[in-house]
Protein backbone atom coordinates (compact mmCIF):
# COMPACT_ATOMS: atom_id res chain seq x y z
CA UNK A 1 0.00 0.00 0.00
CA UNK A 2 2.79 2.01 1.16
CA UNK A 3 4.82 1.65 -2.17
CA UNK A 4 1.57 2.11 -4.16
CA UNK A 5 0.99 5.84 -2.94
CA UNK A 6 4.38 6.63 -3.48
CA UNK A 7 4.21 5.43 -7.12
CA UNK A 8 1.61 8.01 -7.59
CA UNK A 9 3.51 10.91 -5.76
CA UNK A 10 4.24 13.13 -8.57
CA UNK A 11 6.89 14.89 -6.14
CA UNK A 12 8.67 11.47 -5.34
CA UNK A 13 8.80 10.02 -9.14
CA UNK A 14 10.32 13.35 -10.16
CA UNK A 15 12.86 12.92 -7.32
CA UNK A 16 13.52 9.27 -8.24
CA UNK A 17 14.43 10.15 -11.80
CA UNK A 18 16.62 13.07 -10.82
CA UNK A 19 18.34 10.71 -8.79
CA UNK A 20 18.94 7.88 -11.20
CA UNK A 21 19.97 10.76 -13.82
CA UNK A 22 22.43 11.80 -11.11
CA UNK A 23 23.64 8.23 -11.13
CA UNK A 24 24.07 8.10 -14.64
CA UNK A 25 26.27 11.32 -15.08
CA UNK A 26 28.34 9.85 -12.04
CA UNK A 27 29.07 6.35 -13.54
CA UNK A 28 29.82 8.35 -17.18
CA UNK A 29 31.96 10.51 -15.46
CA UNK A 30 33.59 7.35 -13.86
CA UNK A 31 33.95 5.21 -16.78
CA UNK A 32 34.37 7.42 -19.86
CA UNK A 33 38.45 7.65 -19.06
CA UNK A 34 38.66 4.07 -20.03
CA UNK A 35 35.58 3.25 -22.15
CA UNK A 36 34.65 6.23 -24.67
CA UNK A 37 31.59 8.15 -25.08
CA UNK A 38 31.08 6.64 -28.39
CA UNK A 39 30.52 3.40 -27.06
CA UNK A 40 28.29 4.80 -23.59
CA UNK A 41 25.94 6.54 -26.10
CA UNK A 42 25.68 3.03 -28.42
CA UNK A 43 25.19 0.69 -25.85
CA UNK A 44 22.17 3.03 -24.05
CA UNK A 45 20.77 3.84 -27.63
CA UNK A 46 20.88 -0.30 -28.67
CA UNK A 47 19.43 -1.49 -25.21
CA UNK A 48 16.86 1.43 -25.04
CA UNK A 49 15.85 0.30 -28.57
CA UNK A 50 15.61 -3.21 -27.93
CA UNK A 51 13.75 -2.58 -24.86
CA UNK A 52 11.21 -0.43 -26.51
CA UNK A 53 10.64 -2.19 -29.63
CA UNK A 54 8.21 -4.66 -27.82
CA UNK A 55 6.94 -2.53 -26.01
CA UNK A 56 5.78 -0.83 -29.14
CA UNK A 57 4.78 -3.61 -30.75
CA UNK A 58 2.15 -5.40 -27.41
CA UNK A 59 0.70 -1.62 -27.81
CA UNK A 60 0.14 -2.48 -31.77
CA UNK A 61 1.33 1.36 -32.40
CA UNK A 62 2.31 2.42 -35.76
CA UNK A 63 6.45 1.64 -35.91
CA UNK A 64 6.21 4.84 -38.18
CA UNK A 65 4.95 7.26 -36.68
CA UNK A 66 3.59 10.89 -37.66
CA UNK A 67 5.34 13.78 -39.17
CA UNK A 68 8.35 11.15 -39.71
CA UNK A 69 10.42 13.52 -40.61
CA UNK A 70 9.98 16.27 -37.24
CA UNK A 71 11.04 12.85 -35.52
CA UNK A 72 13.95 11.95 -36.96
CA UNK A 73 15.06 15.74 -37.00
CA UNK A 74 13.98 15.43 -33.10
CA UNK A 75 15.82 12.80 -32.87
CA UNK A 76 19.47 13.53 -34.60
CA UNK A 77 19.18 16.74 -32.49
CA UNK A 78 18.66 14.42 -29.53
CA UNK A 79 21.61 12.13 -29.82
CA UNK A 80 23.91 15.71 -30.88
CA UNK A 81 23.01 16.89 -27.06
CA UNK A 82 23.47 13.69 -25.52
CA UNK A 83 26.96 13.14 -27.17
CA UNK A 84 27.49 16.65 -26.26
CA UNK A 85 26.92 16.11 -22.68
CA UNK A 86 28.68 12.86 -22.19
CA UNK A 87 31.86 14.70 -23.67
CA UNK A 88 31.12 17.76 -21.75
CA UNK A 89 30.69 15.37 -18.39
CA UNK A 90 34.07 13.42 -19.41
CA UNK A 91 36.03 16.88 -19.89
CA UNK A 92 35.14 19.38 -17.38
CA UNK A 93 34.14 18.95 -13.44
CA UNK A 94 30.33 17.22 -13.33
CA UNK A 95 29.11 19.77 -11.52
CA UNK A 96 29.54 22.11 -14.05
CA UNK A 97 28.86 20.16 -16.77
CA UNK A 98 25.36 19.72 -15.19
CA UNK A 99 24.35 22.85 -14.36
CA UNK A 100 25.54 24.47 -17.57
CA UNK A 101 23.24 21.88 -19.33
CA UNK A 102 20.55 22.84 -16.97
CA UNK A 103 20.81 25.94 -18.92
CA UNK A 104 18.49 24.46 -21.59
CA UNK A 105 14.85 26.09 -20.46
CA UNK A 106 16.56 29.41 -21.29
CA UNK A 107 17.40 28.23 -24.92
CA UNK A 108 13.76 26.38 -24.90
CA UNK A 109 12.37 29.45 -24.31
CA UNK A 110 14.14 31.57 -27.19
CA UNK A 111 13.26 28.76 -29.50
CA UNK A 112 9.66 28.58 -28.54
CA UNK A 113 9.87 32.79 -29.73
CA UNK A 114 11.84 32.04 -32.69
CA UNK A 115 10.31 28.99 -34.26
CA UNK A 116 6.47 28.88 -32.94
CA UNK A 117 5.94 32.67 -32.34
CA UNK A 118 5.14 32.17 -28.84
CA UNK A 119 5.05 35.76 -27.31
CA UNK A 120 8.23 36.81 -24.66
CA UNK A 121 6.82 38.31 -21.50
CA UNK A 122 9.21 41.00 -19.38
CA UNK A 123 9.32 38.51 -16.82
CA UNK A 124 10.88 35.99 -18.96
CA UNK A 125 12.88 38.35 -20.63
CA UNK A 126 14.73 39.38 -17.60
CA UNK A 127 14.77 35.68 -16.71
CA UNK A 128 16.48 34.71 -19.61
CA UNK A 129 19.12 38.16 -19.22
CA UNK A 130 19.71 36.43 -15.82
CA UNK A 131 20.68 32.94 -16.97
CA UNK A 132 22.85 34.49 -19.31
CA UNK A 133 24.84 36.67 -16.72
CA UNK A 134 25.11 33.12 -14.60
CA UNK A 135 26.34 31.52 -17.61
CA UNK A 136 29.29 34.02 -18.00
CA UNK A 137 29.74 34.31 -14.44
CA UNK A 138 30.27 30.61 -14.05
CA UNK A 139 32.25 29.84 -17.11
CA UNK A 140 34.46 32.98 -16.78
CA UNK A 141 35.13 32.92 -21.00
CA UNK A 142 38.66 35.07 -20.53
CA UNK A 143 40.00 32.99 -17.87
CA UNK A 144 42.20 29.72 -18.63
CA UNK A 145 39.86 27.58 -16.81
CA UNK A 146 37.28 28.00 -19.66
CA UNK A 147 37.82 24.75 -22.09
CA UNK A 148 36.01 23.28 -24.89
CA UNK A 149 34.07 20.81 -22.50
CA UNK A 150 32.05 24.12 -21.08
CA UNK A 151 31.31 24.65 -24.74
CA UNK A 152 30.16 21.73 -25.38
CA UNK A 153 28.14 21.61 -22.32
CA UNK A 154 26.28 24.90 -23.38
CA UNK A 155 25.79 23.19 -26.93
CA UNK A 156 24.19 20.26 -25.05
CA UNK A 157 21.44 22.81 -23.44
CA UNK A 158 20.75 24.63 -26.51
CA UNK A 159 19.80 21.38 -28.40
CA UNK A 160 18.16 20.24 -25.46
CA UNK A 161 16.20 23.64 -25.55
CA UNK A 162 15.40 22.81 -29.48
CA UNK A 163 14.56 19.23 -28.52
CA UNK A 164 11.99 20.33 -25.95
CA UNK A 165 10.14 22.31 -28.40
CA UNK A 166 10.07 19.96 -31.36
CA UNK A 167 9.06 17.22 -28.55
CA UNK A 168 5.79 19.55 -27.25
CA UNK A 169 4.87 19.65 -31.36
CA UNK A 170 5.29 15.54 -31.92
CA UNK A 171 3.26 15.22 -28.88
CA UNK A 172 0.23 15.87 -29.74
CA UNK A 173 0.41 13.71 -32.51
CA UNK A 174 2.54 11.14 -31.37
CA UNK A 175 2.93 8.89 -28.12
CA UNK A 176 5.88 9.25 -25.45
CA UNK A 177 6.99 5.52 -26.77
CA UNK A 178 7.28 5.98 -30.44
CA UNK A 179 9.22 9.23 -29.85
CA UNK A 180 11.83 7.79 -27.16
CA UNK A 181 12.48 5.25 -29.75
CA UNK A 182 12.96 7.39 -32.61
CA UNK A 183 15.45 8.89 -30.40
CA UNK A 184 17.31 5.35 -29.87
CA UNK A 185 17.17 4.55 -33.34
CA UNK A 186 18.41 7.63 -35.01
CA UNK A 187 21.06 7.39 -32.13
CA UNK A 188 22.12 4.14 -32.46
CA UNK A 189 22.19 4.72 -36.31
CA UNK A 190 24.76 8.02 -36.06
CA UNK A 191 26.80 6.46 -33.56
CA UNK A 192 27.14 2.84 -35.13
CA UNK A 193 30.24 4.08 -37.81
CA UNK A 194 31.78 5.45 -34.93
CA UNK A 195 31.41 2.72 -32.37
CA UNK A 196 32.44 0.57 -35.51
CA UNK A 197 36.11 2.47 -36.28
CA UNK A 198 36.88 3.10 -32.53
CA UNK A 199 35.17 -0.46 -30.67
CA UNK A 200 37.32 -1.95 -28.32
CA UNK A 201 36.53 -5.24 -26.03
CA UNK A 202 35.59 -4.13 -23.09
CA UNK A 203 36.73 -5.62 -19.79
CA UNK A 204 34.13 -7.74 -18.05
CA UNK A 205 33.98 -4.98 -14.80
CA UNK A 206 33.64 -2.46 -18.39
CA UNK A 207 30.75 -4.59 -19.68
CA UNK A 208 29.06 -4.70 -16.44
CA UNK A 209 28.91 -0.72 -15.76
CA UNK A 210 27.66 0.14 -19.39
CA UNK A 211 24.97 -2.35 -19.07
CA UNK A 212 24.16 -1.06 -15.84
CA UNK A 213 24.36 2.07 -17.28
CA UNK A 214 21.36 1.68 -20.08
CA UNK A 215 19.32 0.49 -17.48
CA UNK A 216 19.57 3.15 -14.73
CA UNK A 217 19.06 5.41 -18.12
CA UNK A 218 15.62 3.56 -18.27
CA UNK A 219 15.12 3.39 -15.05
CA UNK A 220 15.43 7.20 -14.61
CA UNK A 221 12.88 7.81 -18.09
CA UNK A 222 10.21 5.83 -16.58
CA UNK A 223 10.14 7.63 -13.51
CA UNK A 224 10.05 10.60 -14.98
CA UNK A 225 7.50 9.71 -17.68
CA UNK A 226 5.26 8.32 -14.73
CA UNK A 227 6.04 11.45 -12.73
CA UNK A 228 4.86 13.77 -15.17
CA UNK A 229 1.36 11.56 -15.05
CA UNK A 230 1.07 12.98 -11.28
CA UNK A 231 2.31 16.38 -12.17
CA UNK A 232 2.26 19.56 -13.58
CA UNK A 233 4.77 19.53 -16.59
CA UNK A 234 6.16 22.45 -15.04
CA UNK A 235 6.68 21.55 -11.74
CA UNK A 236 8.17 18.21 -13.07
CA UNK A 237 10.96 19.85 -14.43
CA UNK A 238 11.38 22.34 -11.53
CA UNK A 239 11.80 19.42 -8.98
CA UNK A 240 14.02 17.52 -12.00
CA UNK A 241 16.58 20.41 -11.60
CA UNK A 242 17.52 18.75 -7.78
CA UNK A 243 19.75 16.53 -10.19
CA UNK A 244 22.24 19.59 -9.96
CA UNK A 245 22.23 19.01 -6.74
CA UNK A 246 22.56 15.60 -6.53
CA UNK A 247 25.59 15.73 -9.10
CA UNK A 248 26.94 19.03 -7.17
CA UNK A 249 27.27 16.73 -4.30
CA UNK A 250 28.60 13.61 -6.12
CA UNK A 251 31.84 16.03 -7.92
CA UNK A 252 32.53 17.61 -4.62
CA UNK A 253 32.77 13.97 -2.37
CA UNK A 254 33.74 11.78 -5.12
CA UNK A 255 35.38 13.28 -7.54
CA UNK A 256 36.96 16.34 -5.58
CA UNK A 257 35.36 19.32 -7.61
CA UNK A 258 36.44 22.87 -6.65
CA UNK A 259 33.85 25.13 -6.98
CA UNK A 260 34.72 28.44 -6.43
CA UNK A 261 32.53 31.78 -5.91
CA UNK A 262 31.81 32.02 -9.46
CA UNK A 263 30.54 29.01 -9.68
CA UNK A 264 28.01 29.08 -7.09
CA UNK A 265 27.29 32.56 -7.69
CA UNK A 266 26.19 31.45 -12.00
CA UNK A 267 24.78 28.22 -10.92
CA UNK A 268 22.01 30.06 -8.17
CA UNK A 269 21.63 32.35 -11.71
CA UNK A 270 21.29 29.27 -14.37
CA UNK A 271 19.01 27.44 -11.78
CA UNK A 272 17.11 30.20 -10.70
CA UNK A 273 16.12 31.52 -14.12
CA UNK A 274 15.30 27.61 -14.93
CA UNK A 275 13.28 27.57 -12.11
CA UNK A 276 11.33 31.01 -12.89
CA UNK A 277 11.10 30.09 -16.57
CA UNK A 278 9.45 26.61 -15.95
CA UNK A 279 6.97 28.23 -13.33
CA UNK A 280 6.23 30.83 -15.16
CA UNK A 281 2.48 30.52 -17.05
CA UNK A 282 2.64 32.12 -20.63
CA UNK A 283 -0.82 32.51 -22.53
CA UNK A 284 -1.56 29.52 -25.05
CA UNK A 285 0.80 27.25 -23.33
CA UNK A 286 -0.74 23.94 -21.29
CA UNK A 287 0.01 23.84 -17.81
């Protein structure tokens, strides 16, 4: 009974899959050194795949979807953010990695204005203005500690923010299922040449962690796709943002991240103006 009512606590499924998500970018961060993103992203796009190909099929969904072609755009843009972010993660302290790609409602919302003509209120104007200072306050751009990983981890967020909005058109033609695996199989599709010219064995400790790996991924989606059942979409991915904090902790015991005055100064910024931006209720948007 007791693990029934928690299943339908939008509040604790949210905090369940920023937790597992937290778990993923702390075993990437531990095995990338000696495995490669190249073959993290494969093995999570082929098991995710496999995984969600019956699924699909029990449900008697179309395999093809609609507006085939928004999907696989959705989903190339998809696997260039994830890539993105496992490089970013593998490169630069997690806890910066992770909060710069938290930067991605910010780059939702100027897409949402450029693309669908969705209207800019002052509030998130100034919201947006206010990421951007954290942004520059965090990554410093004219000090040596600014690399190409912080790049990268801003490119993450802004196709993550292009993502979002392509995902809240193929929505409402198009289940949660047939999307995610779109994702998985455009993924596993870019990645295969490169998994191909740089595949190594893998140890059998190796093995282990990547499979792991794909299915705390999955573990972590289904949460959060049950979450948002219980949930406001926006306060979903208000309480999903406590995976900064999860990872904050995670670089700072386990993998001894400094984080200076900057940084916590342009991550209270980034999150902040995430937070404000997901609360905030624009006309012609659903709650």
């Amino acid at each position: 009974m007791m693990i029934k009512r928690l299943l339908s606590s939008g509040f604790i499924l949210m905090t369940l899959s920023a937790f597992f998500f937290a778990l993923c970018d702390i075993l990437v961060k531990y095995i990338s050194p000696s495995i490669g993103v190249i073959q993290i992203a494969f093995v999570r796009f082929l098991l995710g795949a496999l995984i969600l190909l019956p699924m699909l099929l029990s449900t008697g969904q179309s395999m093809k979807g609609r507006s085939t072609r928004v999907l696989f755009l959705r989903g190339l843009i998809g696997t260039l953010s994830f890539f993105c972010l496992l490089k970013a993660i593998a490169m630069i302290p997690l806890s910066h990695a992770i909060v710069l790609f938290y930067t991605f409602p910010l780059f939702a919302t100027f897409f949402s204005f450029l693309l669908i003509k969705e209207p800019l209120t002052r509030l998130e104007i100034t919201l947006i203005i206010g990421g951007t200072f954290g942004i520059f306050i965090l990554i410093n751009p004219g000090s040596h500690a600014f690399t190409v990983g912080h790049t990268l981890a801003l490119l993450a967020a802004c196709c993550a923010g292009l993502v979002m909005v392509l995902t809240r058109k193929l929505r409402k033609i198009n289940g949660p299922l047939i999307i995610y695996f779109y994702f998985c199989m455009v993924g596993g599709i870019a990645s295969l040449p490169f998994f191909v010219a740089h595949f190594s064995i893998p140890s059998l400790p190796e093995s282990s962690l990547l499979v792991l790996l794909a299915v705390i991924f999955l573990i972590a989606q289904i949460f959060m796709n049950q979450g948002f059942k219980y949930c406001k979409a926006s306060e979903g991915a208000v309480i999903l943002m406590s995976e900064v904090v999860f990872t904050g902790i995670a670089g700072v015991v386990i993998f001894n991240d400094s984080l200076s005055l900057n940084f916590w100064v342009g991550a209270c910024l980034i999150v902040g103006s995430g937070v404000g931006l997901n609360v905030v209720t624009r006309p012609g948007r659903a709650p």
